[in-house]
C-alpha atoms as a PDB file:
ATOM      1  CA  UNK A   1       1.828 -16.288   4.252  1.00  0.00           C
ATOM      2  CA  UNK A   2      -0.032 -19.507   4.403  1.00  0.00           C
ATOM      3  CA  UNK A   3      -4.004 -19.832   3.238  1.00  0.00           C
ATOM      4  CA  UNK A   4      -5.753 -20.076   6.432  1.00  0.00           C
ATOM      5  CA  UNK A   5      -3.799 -15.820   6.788  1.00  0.00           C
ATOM      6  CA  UNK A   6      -4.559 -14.949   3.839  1.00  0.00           C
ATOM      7  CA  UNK A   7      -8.559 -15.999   3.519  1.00  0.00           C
ATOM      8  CA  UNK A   8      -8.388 -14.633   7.609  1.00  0.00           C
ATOM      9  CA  UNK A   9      -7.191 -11.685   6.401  1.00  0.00           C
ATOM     10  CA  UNK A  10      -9.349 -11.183   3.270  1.00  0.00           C
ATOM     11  CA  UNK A  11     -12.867 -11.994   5.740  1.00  0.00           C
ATOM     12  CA  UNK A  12     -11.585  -9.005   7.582  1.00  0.00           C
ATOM     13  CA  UNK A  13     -11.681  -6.994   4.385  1.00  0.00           C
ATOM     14  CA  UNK A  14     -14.794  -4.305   4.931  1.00  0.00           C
ATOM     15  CA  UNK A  15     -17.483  -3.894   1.891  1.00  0.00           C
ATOM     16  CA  UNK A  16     -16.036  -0.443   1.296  1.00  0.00           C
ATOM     17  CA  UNK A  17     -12.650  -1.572   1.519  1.00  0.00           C
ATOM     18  CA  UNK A  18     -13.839  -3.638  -1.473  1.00  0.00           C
ATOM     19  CA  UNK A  19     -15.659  -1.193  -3.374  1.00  0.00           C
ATOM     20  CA  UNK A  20     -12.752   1.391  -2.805  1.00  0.00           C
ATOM     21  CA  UNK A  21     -10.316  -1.221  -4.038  1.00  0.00           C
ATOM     22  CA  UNK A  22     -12.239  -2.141  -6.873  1.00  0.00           C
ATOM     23  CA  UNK A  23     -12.707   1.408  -8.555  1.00  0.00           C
ATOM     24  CA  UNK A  24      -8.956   1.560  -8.030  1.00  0.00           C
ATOM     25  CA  UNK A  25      -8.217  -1.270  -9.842  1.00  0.00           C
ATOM     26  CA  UNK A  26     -11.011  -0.455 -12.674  1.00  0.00           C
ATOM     27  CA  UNK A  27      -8.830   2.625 -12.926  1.00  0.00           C
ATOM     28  CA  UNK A  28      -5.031   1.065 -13.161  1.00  0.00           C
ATOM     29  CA  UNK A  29      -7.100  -2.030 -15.657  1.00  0.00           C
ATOM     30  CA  UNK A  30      -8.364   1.227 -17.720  1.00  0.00           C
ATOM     31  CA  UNK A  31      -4.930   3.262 -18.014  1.00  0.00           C
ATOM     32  CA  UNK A  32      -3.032  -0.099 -18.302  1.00  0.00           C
ATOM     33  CA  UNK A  33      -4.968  -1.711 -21.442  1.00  0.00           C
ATOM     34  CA  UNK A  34      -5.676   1.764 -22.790  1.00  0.00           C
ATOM     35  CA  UNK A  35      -7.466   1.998 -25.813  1.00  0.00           C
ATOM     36  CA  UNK A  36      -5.975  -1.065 -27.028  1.00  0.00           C
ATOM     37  CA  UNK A  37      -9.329  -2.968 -26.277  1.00  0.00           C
ATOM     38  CA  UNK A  38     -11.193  -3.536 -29.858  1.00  0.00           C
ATOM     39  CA  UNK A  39      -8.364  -5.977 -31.843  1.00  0.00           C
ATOM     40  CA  UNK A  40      -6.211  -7.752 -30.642  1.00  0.00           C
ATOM     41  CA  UNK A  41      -4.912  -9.651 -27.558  1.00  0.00           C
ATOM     42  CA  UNK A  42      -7.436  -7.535 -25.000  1.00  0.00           C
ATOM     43  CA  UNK A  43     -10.626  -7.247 -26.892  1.00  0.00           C
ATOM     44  CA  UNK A  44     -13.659  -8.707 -26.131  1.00  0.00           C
ATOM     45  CA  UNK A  45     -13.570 -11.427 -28.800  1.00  0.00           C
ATOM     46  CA  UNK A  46      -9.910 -12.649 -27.573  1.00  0.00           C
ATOM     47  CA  UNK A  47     -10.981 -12.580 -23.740  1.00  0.00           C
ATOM     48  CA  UNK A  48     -14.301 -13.692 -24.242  1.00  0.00           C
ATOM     49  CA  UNK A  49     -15.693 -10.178 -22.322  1.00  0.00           C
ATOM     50  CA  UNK A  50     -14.620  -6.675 -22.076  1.00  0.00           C
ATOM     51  CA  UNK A  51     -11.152  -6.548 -20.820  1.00  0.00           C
ATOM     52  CA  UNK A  52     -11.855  -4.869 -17.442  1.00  0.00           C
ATOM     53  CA  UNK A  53     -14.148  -7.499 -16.227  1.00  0.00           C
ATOM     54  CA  UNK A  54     -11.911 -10.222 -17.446  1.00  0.00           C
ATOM     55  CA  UNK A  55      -8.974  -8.400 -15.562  1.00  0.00           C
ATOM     56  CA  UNK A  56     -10.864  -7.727 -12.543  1.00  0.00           C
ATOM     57  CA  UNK A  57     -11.998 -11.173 -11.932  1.00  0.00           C
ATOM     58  CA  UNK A  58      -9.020 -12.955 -12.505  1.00  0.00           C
ATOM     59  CA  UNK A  59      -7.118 -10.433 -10.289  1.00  0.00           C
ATOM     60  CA  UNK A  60     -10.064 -11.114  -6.892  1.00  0.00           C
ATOM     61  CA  UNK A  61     -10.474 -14.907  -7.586  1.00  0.00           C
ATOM     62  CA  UNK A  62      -6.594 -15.544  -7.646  1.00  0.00           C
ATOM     63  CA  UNK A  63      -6.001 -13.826  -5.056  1.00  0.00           C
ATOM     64  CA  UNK A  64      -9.441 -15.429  -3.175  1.00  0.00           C
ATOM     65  CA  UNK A  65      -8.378 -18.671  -4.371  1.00  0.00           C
ATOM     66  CA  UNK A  66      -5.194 -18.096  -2.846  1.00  0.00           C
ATOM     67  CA  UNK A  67      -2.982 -18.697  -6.014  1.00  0.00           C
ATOM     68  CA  UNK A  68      -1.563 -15.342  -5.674  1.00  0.00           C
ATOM     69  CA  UNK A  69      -0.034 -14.926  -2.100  1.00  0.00           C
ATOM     70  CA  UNK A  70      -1.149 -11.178  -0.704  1.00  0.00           C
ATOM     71  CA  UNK A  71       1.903 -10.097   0.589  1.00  0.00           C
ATOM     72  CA  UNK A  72       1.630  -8.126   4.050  1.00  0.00           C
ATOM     73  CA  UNK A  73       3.083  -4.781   2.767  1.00  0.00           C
ATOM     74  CA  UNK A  74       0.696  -4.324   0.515  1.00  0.00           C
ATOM     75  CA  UNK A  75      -2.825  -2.689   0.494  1.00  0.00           C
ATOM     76  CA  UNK A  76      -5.927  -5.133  -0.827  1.00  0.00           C
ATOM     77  CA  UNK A  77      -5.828  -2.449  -4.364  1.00  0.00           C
ATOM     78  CA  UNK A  78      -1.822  -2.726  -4.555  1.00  0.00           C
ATOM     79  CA  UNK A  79      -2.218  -5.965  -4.554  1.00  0.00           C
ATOM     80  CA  UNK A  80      -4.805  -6.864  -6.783  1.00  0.00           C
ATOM     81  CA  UNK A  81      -2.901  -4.308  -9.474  1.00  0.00           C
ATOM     82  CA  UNK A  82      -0.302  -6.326  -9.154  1.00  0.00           C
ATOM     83  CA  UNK A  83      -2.301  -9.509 -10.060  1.00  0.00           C
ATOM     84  CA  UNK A  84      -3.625  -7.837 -12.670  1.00  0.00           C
ATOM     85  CA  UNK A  85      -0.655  -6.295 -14.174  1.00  0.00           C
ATOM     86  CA  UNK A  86       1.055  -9.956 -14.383  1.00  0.00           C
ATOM     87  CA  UNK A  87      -2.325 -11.255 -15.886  1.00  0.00           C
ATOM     88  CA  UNK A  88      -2.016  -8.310 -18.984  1.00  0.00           C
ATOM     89  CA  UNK A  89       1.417  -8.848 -19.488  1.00  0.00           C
ATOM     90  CA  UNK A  90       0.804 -13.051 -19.904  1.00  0.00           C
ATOM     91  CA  UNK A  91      -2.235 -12.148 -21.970  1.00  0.00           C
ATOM     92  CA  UNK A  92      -0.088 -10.274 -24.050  1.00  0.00           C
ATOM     93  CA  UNK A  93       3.067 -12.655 -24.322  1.00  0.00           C
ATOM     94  CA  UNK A  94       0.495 -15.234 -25.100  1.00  0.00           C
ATOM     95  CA  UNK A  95      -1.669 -13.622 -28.450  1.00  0.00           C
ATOM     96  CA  UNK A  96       1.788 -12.607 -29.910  1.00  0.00           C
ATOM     97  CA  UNK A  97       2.604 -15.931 -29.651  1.00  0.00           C
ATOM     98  CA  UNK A  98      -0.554 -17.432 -31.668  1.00  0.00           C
ATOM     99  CA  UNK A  99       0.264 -14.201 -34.050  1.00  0.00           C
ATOM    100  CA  UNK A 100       3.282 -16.289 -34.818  1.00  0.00           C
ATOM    101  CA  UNK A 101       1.562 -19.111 -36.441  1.00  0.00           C
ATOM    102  CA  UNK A 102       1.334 -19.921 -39.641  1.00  0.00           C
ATOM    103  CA  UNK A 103      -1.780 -19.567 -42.412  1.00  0.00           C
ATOM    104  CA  UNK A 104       0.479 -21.141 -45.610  1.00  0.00           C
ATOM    105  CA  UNK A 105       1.847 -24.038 -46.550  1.00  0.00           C
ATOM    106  CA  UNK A 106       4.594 -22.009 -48.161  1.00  0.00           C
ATOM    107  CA  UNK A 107       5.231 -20.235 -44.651  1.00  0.00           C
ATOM    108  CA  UNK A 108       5.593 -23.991 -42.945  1.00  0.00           C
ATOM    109  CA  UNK A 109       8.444 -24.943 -44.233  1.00  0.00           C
ATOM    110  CA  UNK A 110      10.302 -21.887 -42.879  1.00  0.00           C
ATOM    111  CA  UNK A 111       9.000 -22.859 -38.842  1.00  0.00           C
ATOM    112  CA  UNK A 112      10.770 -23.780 -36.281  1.00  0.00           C
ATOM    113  CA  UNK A 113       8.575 -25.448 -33.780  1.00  0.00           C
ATOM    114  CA  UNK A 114       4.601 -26.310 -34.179  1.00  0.00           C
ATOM    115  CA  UNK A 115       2.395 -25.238 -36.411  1.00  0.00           C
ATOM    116  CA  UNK A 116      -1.050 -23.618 -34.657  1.00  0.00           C
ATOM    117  CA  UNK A 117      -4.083 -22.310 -36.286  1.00  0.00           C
ATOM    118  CA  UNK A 118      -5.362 -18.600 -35.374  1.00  0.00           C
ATOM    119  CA  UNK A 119      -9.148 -19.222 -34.938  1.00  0.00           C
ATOM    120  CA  UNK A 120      -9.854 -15.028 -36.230  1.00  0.00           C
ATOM    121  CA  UNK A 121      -7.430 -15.806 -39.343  1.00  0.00           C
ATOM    122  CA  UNK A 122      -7.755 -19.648 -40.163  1.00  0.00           C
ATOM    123  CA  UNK A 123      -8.274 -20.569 -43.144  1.00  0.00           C
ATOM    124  CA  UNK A 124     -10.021 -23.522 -44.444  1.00  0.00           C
ATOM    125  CA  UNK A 125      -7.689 -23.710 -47.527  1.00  0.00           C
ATOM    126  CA  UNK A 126      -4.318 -23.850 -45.469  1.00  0.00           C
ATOM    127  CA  UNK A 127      -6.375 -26.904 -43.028  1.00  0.00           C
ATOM    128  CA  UNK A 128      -7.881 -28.863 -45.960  1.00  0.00           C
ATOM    129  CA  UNK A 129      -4.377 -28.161 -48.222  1.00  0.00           C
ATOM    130  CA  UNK A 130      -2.261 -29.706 -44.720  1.00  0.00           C
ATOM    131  CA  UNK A 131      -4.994 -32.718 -44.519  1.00  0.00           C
ATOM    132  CA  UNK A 132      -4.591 -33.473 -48.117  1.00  0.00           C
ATOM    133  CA  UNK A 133      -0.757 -33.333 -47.990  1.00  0.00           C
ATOM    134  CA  UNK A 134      -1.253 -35.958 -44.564  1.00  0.00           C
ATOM    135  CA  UNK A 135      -3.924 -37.899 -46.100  1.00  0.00           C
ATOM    136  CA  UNK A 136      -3.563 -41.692 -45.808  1.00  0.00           C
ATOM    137  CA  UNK A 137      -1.093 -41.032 -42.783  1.00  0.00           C
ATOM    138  CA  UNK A 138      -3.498 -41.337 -39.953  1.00  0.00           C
ATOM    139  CA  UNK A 139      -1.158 -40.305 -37.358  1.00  0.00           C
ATOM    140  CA  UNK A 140      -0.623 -37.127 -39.322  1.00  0.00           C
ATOM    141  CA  UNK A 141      -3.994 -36.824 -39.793  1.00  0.00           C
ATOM    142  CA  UNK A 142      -4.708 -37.464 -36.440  1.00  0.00           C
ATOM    143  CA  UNK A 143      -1.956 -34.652 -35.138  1.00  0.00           C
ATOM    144  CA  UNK A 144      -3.275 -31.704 -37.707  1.00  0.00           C
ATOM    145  CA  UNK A 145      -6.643 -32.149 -36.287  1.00  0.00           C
ATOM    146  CA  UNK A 146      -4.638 -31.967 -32.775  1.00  0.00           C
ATOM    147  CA  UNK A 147      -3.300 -28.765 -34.035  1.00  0.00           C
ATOM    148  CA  UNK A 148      -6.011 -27.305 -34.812  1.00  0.00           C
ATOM    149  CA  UNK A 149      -8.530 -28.224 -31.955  1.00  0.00           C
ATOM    150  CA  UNK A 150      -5.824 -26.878 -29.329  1.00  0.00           C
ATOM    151  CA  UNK A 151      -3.271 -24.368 -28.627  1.00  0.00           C
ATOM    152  CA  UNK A 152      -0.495 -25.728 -26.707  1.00  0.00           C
ATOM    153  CA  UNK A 153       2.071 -28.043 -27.005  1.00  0.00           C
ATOM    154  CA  UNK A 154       0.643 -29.640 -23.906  1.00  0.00           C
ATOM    155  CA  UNK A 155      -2.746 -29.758 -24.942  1.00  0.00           C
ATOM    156  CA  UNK A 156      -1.965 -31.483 -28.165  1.00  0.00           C
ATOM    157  CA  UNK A 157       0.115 -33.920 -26.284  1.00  0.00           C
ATOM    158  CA  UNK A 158      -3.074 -34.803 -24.209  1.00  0.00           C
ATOM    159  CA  UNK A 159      -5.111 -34.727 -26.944  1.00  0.00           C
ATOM    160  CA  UNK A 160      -2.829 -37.493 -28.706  1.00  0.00           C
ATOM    161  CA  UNK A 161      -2.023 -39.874 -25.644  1.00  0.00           C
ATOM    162  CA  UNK A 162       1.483 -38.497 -25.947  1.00  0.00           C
ATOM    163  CA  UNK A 163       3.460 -38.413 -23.086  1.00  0.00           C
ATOM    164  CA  UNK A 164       6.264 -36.844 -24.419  1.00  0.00           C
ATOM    165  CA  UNK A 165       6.557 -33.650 -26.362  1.00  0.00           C
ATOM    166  CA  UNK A 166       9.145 -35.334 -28.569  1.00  0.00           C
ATOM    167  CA  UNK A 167       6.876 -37.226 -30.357  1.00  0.00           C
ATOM    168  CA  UNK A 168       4.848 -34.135 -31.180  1.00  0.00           C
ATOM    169  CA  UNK A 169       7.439 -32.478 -32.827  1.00  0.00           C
ATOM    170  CA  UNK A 170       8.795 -35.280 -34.926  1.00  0.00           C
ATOM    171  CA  UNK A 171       5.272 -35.246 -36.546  1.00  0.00           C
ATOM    172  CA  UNK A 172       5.994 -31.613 -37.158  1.00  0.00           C
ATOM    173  CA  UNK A 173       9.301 -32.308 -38.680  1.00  0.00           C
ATOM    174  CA  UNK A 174       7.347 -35.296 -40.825  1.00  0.00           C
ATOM    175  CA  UNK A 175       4.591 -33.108 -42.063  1.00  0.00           C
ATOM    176  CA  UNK A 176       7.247 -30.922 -43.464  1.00  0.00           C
ATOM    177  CA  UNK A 177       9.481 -33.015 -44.511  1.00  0.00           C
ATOM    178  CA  UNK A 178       6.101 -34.438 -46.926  1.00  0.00           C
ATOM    179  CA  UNK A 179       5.397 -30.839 -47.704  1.00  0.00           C
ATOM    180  CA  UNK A 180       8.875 -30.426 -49.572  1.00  0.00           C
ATOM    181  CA  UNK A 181       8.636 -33.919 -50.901  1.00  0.00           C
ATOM    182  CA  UNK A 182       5.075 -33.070 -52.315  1.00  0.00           C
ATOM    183  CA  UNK A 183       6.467 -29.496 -53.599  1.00  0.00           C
ATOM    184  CA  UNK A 184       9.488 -30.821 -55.489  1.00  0.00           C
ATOM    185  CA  UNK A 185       6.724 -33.077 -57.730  1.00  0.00           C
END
């Protein structure tokens, strides 16, 4: 379906086709994040609001935006669970990711791939203690503040002029390799 269909189709959507669709997907947002909404990768402090109005907007303004095509055999409500559903499932996949990361220098040295901080569990000591094992190095200095101000392999690339995601991860294999250096003193 191209655009122009999909945001005809949409205008043609009535107020109480809205409001009908709306309460159904408050419903499926409800039963699908279940109770699961105070820690963790759907409460408020993760999303940055409650989970159903976080779910609930993303799922009407991708499909208004027209990033999510809204496939004919499907009703506005199927469709927007099905938006929605995708968006809880990436939310998901993403915190247990950033659960991964590490919060010890002792834990480092047994990664394989980057090191991110967990804003709810950083701790000052594991950033200052990585800083002081960098320090003089500005490029490694310069990549651990990376780290820390972002949370993607992308981002950090940005963030460093990088252009390839090589480079990124040789300064992870050198900031380990000084770790074990500084360890064996």
């Amino acid at each position: 379906m191209d655009n122009n269909h999909q945001l005809e189709r949409l205008q043609c959507v009535t107020e109480d086709e809205w409001r009908k669709a709306l309460i159904e997907l408050a419903i499926y947002i409800t039963w699908k994040v279940g109770g699961r909404c105070q820690y963790g990768a759907h409460s408020e402090s993760e999303l940055g609001m409650t989970a159903l109005d976080y779910y609930k907007g993303e799922a009407v303004t991708k499909l208004c935006s027209c990033e999510w095509e809204w496939k004919e055999e499907l009703s506005l409500a199927e469709q927007l669970k099905v938006i929605a559903g995708s968006k809880i499932s990436m939310q998901v996949d993403h915190y247990k990711r950033k659960k991964k990361r590490i919060t010890s220098i002792e834990s480092l040295e047994k990664v394989d791939g980057l090191v991110f901080f967990d804003e709810e569990n950083e701790s000052k000591e594991f950033y200052e203690e990585l800083m002081s094992v960098a320090q003089g190095d500005e490029e490694l200095e310069l990549y651990i503040q990376a780290v820390h101000d972002n949370n993607s392999y992308d981002d950090i690339c940005s963030d460093l002029g990088f252009t390839d995601k090589q480079q990124v991860y040789n300064l992870q294999r050198k900031l380990v390799r000084r770790i074990k250096r500084q360890q064996k003193r």
